[in-house]
Protein backbone atom coordinates (compact mmCIF):
# COMPACT_ATOMS: atom_id res chain seq x y z
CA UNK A 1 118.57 141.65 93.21
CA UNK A 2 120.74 140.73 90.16
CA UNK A 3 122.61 143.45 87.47
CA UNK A 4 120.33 142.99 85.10
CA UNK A 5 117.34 142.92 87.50
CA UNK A 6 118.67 146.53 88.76
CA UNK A 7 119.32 147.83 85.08
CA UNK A 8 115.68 146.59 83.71
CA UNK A 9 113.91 148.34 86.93
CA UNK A 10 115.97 151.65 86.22
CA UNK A 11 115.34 151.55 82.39
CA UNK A 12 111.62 151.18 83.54
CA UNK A 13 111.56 153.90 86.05
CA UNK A 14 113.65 156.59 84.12
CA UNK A 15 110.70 156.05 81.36
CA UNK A 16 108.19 156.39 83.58
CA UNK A 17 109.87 159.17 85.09
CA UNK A 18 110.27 160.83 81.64
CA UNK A 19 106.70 160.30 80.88
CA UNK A 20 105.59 161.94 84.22
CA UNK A 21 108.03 165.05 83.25
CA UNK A 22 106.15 165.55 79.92
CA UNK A 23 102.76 165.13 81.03
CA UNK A 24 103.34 167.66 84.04
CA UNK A 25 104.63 170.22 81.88
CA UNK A 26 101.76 169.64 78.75
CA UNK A 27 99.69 170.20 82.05
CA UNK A 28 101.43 172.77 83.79
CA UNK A 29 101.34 170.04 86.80
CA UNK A 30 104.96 171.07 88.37
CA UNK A 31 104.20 168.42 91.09
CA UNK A 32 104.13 165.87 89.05
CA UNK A 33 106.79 167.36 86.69
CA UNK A 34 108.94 167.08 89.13
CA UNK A 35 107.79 163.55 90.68
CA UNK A 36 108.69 162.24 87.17
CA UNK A 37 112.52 163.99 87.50
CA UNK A 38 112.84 162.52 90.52
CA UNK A 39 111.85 158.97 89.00
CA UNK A 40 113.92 159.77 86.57
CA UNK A 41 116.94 160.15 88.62
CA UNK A 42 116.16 156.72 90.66
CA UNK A 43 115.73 155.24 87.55
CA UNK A 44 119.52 156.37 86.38
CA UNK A 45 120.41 155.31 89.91
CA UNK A 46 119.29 151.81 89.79
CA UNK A 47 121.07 151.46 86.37
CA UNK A 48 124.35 152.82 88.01
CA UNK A 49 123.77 150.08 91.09
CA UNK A 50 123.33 147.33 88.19
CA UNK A 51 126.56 148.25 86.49
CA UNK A 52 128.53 148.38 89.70
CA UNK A 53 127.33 145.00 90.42
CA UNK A 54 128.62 143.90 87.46
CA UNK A 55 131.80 145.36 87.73
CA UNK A 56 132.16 143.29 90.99
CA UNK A 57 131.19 140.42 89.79
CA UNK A 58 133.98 140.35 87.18
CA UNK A 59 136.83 140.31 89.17
């Protein structure tokens, strides 16, 4: 998977996951509060992944 592949997939899932966070707590659904947090994080993850391949790349 490329940098920007990785970045565009994290953007996505931190979104999602951000989504899932305020729809859980509107609800008072703590599951899926925290199923969005944890999307979240991958989300940041995936970005982090993207920028380290990038780095590499460079040299």
């Amino acid at each position: 998977m490329s940098s920007t592949s990785d970045k565009v997939k994290g953007m996505a899932n931190e979104a999602v996951g951000k989504v899932k966070q305020a729809i859980g707590k509107a609800t008072g659904d703590t599951e899926l509060e925290l199923k969005g947090k944890l999307q979240e994080k991958k989300g940041e993850a995936q970005q982090v992944v993207g920028d380290v391949k990038d780095a590499a790349n460079k040299d």
